[in-house]
N, C-alpha and C. Protein backbone atom coordinates (compact mmCIF):
# COMPACT_ATOMS: atom_id res chain seq x y z
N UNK A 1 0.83 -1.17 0.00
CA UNK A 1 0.00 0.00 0.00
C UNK A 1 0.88 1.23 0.00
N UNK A 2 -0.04 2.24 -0.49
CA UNK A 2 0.85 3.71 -0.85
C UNK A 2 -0.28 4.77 -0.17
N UNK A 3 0.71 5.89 0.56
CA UNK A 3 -0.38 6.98 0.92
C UNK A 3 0.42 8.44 0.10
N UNK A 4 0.95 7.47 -0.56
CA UNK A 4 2.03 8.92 -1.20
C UNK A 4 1.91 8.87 -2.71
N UNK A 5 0.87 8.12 -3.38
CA UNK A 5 0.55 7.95 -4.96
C UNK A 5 1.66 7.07 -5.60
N UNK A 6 2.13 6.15 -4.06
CA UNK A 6 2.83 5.60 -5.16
C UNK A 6 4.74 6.07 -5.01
N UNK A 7 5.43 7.00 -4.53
CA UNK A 7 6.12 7.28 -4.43
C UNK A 7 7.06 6.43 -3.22
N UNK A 8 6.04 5.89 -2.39
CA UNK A 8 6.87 4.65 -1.88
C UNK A 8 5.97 3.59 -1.14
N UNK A 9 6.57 2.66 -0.76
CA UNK A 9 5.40 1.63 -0.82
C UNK A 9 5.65 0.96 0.57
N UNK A 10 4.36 0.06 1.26
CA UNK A 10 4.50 -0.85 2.36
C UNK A 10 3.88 -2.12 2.46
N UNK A 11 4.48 -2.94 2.29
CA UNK A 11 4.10 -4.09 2.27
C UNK A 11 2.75 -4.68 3.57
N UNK A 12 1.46 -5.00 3.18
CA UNK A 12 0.69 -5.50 3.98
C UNK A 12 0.50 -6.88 4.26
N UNK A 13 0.19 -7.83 5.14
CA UNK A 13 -0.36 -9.06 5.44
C UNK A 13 -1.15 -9.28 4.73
N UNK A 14 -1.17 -10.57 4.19
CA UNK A 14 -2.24 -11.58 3.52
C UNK A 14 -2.54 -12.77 4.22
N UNK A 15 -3.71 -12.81 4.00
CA UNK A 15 -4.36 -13.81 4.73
C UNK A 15 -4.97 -15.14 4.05
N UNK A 16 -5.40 -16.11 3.84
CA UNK A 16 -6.42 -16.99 3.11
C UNK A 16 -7.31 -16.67 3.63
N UNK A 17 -8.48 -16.64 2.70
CA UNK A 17 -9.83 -16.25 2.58
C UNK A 17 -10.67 -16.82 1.62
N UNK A 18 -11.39 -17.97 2.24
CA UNK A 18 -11.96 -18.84 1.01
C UNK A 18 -11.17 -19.45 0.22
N UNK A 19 -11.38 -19.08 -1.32
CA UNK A 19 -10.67 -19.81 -2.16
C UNK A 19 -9.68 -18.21 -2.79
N UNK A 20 -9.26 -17.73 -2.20
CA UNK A 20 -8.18 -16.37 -2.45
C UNK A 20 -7.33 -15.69 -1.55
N UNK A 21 -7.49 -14.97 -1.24
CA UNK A 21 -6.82 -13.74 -0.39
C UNK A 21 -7.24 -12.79 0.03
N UNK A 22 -7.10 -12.65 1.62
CA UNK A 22 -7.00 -10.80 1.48
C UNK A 22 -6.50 -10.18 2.17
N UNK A 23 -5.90 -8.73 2.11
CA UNK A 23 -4.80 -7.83 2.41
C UNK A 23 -5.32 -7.57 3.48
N UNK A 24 -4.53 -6.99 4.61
CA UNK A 24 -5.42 -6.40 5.59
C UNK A 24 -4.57 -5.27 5.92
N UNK A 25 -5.13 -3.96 5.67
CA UNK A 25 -4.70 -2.55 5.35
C UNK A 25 -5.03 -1.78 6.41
N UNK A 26 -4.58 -1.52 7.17
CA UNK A 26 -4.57 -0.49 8.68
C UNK A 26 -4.52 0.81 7.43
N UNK A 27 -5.91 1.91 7.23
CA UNK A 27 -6.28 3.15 7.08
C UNK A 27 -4.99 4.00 7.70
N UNK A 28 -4.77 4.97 7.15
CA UNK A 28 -3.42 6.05 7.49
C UNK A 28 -4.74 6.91 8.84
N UNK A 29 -3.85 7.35 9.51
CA UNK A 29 -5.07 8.01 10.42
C UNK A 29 -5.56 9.75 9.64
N UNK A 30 -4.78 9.91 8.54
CA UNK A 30 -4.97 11.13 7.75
C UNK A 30 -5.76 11.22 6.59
N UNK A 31 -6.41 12.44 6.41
CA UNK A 31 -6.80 12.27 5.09
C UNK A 31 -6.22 12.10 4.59
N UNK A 32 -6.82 11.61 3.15
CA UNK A 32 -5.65 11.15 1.77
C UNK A 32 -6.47 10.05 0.73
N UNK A 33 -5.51 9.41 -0.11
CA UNK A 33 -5.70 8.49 -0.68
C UNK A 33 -4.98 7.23 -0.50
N UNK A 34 -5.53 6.09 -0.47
CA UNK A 34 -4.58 4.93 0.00
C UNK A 34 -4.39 4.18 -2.07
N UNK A 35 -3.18 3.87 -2.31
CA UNK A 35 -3.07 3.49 -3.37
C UNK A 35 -2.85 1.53 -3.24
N UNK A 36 -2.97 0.56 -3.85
CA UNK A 36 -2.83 -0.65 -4.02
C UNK A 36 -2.18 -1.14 -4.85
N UNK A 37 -1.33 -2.15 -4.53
CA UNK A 37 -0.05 -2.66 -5.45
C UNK A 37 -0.08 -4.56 -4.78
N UNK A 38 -0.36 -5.40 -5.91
CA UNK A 38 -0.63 -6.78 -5.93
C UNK A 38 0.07 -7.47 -7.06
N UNK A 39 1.27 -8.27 -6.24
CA UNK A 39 2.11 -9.11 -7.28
C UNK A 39 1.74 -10.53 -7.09
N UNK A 40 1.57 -11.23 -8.24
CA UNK A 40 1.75 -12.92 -7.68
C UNK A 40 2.65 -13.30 -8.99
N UNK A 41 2.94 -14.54 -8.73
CA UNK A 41 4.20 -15.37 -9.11
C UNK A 41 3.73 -16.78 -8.89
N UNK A 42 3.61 -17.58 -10.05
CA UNK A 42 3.28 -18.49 -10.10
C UNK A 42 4.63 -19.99 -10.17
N UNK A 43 4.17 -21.15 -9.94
CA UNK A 43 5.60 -22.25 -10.00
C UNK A 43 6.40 -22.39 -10.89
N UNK A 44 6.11 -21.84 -11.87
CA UNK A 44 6.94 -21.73 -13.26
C UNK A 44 7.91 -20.06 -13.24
N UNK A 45 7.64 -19.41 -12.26
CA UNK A 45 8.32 -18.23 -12.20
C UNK A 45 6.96 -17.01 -13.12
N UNK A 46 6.08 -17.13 -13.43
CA UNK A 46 6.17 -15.84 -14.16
C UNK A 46 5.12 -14.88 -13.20
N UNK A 47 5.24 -13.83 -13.41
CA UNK A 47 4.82 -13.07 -12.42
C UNK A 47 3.99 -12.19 -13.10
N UNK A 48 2.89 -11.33 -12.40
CA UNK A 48 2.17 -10.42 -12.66
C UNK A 48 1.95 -9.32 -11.47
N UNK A 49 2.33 -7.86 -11.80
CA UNK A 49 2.02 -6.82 -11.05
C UNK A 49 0.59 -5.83 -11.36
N UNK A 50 -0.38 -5.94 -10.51
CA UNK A 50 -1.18 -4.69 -10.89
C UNK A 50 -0.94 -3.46 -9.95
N UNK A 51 -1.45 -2.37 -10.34
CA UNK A 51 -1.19 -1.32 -9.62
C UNK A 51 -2.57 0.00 -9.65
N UNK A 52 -3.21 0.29 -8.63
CA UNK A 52 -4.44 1.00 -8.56
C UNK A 52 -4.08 2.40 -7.63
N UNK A 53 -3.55 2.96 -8.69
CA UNK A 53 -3.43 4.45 -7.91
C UNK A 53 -4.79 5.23 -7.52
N UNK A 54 -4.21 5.91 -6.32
CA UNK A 54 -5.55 6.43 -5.38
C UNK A 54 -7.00 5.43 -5.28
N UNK A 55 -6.75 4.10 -5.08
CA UNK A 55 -7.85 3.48 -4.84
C UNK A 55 -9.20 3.57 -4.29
N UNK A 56 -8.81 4.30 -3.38
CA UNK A 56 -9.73 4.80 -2.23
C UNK A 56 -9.34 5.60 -1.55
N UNK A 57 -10.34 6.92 -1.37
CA UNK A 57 -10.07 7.82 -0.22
C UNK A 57 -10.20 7.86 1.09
N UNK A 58 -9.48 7.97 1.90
CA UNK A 58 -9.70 8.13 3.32
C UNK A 58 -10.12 9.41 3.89
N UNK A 59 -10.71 9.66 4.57
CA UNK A 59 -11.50 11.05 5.14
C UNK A 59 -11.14 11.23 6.55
């Protein structure tokens, strides 16, 4: 996660959830925007990054 658009980043916890995942993102206590960044890597090595600038606003 990013509260800076992206300019630097922090790695969050993942959890299993059903048949997936999910992040669990402690909110900045400031306004802003929280941005999202999700890599996976599969057994053969190849990997995929997405990236969702300003995902959601925090108030």
């Amino acid at each position: 996660m990013s509260t800076d658009d992206g300019a630097s980043w922090r790695q969050v916890p993942v959890v299993p959830s059903g048949t997936g995942w999910t992040a669990l993102i402690a909110n900045p206590g400031i306004p802003g925007f929280v941005s999202l960044r999700a890599t996976s890597t599969d057994t053969a090595g190849a990997r995929v990054t997405q990236t969702i600038t300003r995902a959601y606003a925090v108030g």
